[in-house]
C-alpha atoms as a PDB file:
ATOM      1  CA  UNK A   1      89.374-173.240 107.550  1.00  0.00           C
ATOM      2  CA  UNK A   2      88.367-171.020 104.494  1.00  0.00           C
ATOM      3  CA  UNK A   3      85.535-168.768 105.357  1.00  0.00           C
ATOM      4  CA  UNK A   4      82.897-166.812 103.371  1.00  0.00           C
ATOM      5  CA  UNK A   5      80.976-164.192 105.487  1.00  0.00           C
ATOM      6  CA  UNK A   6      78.182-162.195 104.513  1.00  0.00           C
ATOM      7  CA  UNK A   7      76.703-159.269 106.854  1.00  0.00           C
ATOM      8  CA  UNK A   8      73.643-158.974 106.567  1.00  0.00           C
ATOM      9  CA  UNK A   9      56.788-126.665  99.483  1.00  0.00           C
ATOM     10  CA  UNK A  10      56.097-123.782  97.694  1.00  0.00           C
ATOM     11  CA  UNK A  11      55.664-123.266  93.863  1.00  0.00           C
ATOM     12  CA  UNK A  12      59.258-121.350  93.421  1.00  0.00           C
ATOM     13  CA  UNK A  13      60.816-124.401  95.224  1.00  0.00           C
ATOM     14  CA  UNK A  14      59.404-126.939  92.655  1.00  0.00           C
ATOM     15  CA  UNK A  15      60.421-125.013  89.934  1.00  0.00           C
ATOM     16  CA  UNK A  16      64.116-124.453  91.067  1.00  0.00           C
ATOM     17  CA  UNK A  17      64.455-128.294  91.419  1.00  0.00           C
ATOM     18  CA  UNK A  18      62.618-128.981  87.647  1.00  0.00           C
ATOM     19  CA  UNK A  19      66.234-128.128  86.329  1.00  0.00           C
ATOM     20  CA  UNK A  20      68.440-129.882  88.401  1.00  0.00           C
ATOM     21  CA  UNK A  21      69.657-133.185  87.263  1.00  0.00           C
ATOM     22  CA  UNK A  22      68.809-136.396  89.668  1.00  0.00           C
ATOM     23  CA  UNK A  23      70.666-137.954  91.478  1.00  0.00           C
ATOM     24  CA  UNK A  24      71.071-141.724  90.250  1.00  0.00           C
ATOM     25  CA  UNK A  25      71.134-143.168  93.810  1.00  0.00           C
ATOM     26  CA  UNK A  26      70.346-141.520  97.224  1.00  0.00           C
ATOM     27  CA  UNK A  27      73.361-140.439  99.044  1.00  0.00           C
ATOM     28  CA  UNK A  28      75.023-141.515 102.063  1.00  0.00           C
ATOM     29  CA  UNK A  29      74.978-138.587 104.235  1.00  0.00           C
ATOM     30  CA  UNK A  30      78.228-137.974 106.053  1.00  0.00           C
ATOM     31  CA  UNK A  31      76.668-135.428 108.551  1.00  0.00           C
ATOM     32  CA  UNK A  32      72.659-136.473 109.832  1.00  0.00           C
ATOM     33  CA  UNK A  33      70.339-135.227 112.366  1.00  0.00           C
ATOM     34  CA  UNK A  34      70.586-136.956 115.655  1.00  0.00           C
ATOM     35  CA  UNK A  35      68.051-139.048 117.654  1.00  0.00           C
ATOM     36  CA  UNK A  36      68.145-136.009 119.751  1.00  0.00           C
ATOM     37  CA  UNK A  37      67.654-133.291 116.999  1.00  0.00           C
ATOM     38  CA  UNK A  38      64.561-135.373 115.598  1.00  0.00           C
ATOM     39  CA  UNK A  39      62.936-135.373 118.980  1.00  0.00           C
ATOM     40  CA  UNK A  40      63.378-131.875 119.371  1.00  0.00           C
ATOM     41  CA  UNK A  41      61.663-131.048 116.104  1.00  0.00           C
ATOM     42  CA  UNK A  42      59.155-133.636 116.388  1.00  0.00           C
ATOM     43  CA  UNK A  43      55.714-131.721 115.587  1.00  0.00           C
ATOM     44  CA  UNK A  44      53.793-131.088 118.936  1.00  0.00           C
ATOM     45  CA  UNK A  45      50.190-132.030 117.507  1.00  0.00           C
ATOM     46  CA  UNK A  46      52.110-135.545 116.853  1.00  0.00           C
ATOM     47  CA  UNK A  47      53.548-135.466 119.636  1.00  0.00           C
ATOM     48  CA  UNK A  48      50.511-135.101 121.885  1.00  0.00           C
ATOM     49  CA  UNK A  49      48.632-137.819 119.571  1.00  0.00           C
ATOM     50  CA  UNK A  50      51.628-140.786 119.670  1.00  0.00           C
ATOM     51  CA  UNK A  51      51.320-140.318 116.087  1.00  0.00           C
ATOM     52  CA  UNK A  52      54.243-141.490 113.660  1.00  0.00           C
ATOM     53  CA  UNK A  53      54.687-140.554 110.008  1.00  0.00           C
ATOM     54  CA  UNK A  54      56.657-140.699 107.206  1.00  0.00           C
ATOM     55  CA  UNK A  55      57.850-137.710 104.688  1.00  0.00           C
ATOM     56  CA  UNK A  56      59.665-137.572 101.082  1.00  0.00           C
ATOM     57  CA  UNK A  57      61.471-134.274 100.158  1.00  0.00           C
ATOM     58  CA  UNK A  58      62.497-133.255  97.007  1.00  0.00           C
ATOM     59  CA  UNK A  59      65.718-131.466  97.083  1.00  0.00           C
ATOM     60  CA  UNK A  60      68.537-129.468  95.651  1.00  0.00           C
ATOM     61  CA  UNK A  61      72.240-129.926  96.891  1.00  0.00           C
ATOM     62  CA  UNK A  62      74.331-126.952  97.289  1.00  0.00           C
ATOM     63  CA  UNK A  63      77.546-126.444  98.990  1.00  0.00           C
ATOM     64  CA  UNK A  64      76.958-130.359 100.334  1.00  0.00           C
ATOM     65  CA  UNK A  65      73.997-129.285 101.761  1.00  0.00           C
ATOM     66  CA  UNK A  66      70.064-130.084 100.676  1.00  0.00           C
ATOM     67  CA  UNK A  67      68.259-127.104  99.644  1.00  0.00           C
ATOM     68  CA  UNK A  68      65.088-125.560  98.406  1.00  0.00           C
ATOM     69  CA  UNK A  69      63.306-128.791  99.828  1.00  0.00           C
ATOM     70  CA  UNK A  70      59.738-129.840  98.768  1.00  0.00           C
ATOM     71  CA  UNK A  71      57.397-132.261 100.339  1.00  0.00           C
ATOM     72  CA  UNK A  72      56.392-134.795  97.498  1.00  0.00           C
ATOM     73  CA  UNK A  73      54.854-137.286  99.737  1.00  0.00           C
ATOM     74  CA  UNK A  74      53.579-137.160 103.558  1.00  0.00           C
ATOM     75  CA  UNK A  75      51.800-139.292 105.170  1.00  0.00           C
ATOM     76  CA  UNK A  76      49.598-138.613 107.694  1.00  0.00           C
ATOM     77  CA  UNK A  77      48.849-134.751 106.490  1.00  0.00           C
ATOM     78  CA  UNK A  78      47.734-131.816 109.042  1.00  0.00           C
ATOM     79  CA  UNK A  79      50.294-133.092 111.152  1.00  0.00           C
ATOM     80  CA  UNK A  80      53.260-131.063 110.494  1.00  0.00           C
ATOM     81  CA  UNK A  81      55.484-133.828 109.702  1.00  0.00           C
ATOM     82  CA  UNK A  82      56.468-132.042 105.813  1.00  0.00           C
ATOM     83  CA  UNK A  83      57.308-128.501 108.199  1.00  0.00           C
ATOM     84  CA  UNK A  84      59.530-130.642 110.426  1.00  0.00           C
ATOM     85  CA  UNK A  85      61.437-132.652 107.524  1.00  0.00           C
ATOM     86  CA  UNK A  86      62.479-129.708 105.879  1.00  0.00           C
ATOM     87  CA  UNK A  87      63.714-128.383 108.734  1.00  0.00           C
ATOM     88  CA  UNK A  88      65.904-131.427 109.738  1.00  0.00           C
ATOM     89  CA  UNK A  89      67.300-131.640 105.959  1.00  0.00           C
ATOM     90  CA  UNK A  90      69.113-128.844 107.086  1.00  0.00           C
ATOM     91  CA  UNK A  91      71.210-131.293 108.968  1.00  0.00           C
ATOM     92  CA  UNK A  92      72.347-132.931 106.125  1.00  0.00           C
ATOM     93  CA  UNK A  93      75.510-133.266 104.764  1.00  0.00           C
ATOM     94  CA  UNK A  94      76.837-134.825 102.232  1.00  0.00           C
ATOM     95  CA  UNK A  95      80.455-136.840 102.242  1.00  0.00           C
ATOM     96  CA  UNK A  96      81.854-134.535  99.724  1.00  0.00           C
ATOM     97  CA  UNK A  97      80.832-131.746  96.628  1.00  0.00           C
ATOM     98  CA  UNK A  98      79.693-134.420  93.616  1.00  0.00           C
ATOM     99  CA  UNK A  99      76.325-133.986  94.239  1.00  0.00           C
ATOM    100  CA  UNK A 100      76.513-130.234  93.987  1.00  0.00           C
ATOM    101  CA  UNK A 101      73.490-129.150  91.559  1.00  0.00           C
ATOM    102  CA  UNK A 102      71.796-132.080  91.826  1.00  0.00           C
ATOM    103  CA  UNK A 103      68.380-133.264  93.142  1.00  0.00           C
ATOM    104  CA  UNK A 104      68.014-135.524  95.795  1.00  0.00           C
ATOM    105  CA  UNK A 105      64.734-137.544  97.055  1.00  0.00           C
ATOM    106  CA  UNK A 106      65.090-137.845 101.181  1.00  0.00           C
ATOM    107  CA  UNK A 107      63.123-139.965 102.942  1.00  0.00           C
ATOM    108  CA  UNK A 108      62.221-139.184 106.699  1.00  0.00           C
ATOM    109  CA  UNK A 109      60.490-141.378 109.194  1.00  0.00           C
ATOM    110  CA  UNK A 110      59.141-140.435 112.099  1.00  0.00           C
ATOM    111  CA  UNK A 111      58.914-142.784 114.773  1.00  0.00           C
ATOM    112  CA  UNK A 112      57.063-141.728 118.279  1.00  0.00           C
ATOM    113  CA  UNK A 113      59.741-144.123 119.994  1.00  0.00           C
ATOM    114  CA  UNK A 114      62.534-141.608 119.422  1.00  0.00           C
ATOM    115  CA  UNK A 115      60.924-139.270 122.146  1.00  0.00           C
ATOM    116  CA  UNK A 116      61.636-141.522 124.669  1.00  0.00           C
ATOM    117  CA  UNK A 117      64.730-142.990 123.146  1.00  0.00           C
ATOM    118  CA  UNK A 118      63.360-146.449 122.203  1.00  0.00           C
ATOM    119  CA  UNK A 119      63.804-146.103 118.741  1.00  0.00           C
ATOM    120  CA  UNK A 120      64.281-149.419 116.566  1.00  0.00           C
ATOM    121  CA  UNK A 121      66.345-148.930 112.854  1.00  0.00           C
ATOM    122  CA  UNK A 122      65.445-151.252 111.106  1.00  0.00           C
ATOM    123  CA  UNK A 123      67.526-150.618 107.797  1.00  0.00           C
ATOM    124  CA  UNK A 124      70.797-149.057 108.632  1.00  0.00           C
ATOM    125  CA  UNK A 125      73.533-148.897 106.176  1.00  0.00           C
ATOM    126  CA  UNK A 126      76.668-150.124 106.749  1.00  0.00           C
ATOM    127  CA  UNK A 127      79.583-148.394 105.707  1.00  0.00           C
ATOM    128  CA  UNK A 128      82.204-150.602 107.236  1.00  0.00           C
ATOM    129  CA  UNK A 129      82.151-154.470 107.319  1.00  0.00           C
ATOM    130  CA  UNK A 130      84.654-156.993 109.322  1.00  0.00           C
ATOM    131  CA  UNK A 131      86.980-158.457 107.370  1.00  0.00           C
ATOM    132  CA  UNK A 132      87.439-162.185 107.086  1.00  0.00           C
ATOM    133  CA  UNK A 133      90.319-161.931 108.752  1.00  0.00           C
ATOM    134  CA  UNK A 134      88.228-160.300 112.053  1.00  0.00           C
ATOM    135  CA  UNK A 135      86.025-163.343 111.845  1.00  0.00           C
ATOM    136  CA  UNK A 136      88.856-166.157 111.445  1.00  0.00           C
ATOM    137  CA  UNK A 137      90.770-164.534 114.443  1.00  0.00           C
ATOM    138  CA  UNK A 138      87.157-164.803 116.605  1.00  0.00           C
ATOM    139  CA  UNK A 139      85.374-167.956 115.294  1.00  0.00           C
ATOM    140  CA  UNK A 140      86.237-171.319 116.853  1.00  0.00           C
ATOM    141  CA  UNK A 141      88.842-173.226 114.416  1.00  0.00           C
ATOM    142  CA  UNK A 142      87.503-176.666 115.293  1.00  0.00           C
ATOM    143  CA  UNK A 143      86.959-178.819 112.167  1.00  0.00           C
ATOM    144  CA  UNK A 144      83.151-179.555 113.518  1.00  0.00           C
ATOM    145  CA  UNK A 145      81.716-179.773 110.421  1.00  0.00           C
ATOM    146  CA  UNK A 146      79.773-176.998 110.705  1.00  0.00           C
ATOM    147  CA  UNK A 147      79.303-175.101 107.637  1.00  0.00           C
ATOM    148  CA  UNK A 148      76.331-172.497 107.916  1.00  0.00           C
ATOM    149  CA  UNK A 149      76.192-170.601 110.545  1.00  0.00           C
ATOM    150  CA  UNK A 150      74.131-167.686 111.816  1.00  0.00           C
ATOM    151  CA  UNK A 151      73.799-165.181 114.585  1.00  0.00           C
ATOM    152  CA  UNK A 152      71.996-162.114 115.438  1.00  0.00           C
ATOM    153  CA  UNK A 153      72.756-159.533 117.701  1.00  0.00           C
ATOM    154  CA  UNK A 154      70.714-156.939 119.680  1.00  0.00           C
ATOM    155  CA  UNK A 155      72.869-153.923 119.921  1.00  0.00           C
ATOM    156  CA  UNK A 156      72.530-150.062 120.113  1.00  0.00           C
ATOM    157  CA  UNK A 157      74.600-147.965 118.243  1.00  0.00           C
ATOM    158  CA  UNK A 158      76.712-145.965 119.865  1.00  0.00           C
ATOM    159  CA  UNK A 159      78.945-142.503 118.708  1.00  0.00           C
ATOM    160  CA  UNK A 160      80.023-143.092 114.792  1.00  0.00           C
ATOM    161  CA  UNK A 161      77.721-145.479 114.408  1.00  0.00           C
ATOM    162  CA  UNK A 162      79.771-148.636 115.921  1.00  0.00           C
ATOM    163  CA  UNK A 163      77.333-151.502 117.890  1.00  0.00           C
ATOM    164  CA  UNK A 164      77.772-151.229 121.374  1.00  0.00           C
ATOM    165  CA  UNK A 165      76.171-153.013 124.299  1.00  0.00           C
ATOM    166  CA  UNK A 166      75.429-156.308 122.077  1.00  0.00           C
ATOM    167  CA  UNK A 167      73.790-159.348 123.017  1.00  0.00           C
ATOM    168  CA  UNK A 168      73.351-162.733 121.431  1.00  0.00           C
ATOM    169  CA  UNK A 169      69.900-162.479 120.757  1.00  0.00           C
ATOM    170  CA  UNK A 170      69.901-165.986 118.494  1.00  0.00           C
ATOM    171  CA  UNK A 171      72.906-168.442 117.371  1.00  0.00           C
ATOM    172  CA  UNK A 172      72.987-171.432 115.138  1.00  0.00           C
ATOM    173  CA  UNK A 173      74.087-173.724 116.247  1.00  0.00           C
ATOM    174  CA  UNK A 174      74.216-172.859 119.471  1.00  0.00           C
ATOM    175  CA  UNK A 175      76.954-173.729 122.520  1.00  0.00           C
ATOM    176  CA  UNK A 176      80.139-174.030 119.960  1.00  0.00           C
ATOM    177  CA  UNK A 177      81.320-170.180 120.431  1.00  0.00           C
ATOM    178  CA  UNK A 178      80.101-168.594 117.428  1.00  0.00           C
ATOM    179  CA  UNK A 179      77.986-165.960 119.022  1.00  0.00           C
ATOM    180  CA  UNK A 180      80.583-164.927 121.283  1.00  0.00           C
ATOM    181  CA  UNK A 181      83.083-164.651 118.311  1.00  0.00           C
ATOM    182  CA  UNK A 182      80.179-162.217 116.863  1.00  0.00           C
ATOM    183  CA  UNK A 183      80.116-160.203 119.710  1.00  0.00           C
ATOM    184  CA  UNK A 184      83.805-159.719 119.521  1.00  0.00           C
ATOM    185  CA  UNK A 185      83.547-158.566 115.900  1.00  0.00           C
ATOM    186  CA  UNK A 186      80.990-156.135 116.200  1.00  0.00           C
ATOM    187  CA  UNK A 187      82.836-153.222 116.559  1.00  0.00           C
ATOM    188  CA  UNK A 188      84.189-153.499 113.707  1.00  0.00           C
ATOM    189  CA  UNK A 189      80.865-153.004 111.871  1.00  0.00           C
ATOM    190  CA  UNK A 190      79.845-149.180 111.277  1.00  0.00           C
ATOM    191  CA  UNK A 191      76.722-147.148 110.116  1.00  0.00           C
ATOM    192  CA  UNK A 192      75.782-143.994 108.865  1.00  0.00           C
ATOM    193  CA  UNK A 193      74.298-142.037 110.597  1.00  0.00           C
ATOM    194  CA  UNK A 194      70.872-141.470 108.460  1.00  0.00           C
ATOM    195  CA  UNK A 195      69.148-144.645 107.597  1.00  0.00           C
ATOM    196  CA  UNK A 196      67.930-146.241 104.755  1.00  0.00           C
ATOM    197  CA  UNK A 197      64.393-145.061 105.560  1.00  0.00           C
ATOM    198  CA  UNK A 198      65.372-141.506 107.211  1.00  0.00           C
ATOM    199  CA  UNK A 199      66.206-142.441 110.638  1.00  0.00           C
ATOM    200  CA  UNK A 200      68.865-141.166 112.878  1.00  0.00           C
ATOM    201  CA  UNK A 201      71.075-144.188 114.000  1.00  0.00           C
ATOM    202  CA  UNK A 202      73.338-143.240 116.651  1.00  0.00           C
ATOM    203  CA  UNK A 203      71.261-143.989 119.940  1.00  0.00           C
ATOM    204  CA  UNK A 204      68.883-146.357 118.358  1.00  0.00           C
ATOM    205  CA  UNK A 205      68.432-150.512 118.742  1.00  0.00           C
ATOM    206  CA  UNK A 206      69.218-152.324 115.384  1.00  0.00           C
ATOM    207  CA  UNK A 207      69.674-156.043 114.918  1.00  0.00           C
ATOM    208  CA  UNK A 208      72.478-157.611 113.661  1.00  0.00           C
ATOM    209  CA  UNK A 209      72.328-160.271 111.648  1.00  0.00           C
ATOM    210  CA  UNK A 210      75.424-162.277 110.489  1.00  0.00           C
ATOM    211  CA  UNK A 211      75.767-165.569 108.366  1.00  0.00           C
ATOM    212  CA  UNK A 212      78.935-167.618 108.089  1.00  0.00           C
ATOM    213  CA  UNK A 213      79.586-170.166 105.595  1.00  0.00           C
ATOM    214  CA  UNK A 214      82.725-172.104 106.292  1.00  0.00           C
ATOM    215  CA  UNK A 215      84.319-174.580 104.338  1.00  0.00           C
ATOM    216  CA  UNK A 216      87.104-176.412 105.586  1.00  0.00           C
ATOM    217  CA  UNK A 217      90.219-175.880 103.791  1.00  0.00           C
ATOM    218  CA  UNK A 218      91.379-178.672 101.578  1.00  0.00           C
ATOM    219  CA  UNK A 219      94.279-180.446 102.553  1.00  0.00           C
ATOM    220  CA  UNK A 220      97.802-179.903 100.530  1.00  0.00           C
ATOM    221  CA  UNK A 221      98.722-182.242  98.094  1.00  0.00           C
ATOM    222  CA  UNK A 222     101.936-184.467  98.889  1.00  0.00           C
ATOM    223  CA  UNK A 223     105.304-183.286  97.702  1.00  0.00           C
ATOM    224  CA  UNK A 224     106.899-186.223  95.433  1.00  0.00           C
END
């Protein structure tokens, strides 16, 4: 059976960054503040109030690192949430020098649930996918006639960003093996460790979702 899978701040700071040319896409950071290191810098007024927020910095890359950061956009203010962005960016690091000189936008989110390590991701990015092969050595090979299938699992993920303690939290259709095949193939999915809206992944809950479309393979013509 052929098989097509789809996984689903200050004035001198602003200034430095005028001159530096933007980056066209945001990077994929290599290096990222943990679940952990968010908590830990999570601002105490915040804190105390179950308060989330959300922060973009404006920033310079130097030596792989972001630099010279500025606050562009933070919502809710008098919270401290721009203070403890900047000092998280210091984290950062970037999978090799071609950024160098150039200015980055960062977003952050802050999410209350990482203090008590029941933070949700909801946009991680993958950086490593199954192959077809994974799924055709997992999925049942029974010509069913099943040809759209989908499954999503409830996993955490674990050190280097690979899913770990997954569960079938929905499969269509249900009862022919497919979410068990998904489970088996989840390892070999992997995400960065900053998100797509400033999260740190490792530790957090993210769900899965996966879509199949199989077509069964048509059968060889007859030799003369």
């Amino acid at each position: 059976m052929a098989s097509r899978i789809a996984a689903l701040l200050g004035t001198g700071a602003l200034t430095a960054l005028a001159g530096a040319a933007m980056a066209q896409t945001p990077p994929i950071w290599a290096e990222a503040p943990s679940a952990a290191d968010v908590a830990a810098a999570y601002p105490a007024k915040a804190k105390a109030a179950a308060v989330g927020g959300q922060v973009n910095l404006s920033c310079q890359i130097e030596h792989r690192r972001p630099t010279l950061c500025a606050a562009i956009g933070e919502k809710p203010q008098g919270y401290g949430f721009g203070f403890a962005a900047r000092q998280l960016a210091t984290r950062l690091v970037t999978p090799d020098g071609s950024l160098n000189g150039k200015e980055v936008r960062i977003p952050f989110t802050f999410d209350p649930g990482v203090l008590s390590g029941a933070t949700t991701v909801a946009r991680p990015i993958w950086v490593e996918l199954p192959a077809p092969s994974d799924f055709q050595a997992e999925f049942p090979q029974a010509a069913n006639g099943v040809n759209d299938v989908r499954v999503v699992l409830a996993c955490v993920l674990g050190a280097g960003g690979v899913p770990s303690n997954c569960t079938v939290e929905h499969e269509e259709p249900a009862g022919q093996g497919y979410g068990d095949g998904a489970l088996a193939v989840a390892p070999k999915f992997r995400a960065a460790p900053w998100s797509h809206d400033g999260e740190p992944t490792v530790g957090a809950h993210v769900r899965l979702p996966i879509r199949f479309q199989l077509t069964p393979a048509k059968p060889r013509a007859a030799k003369p």
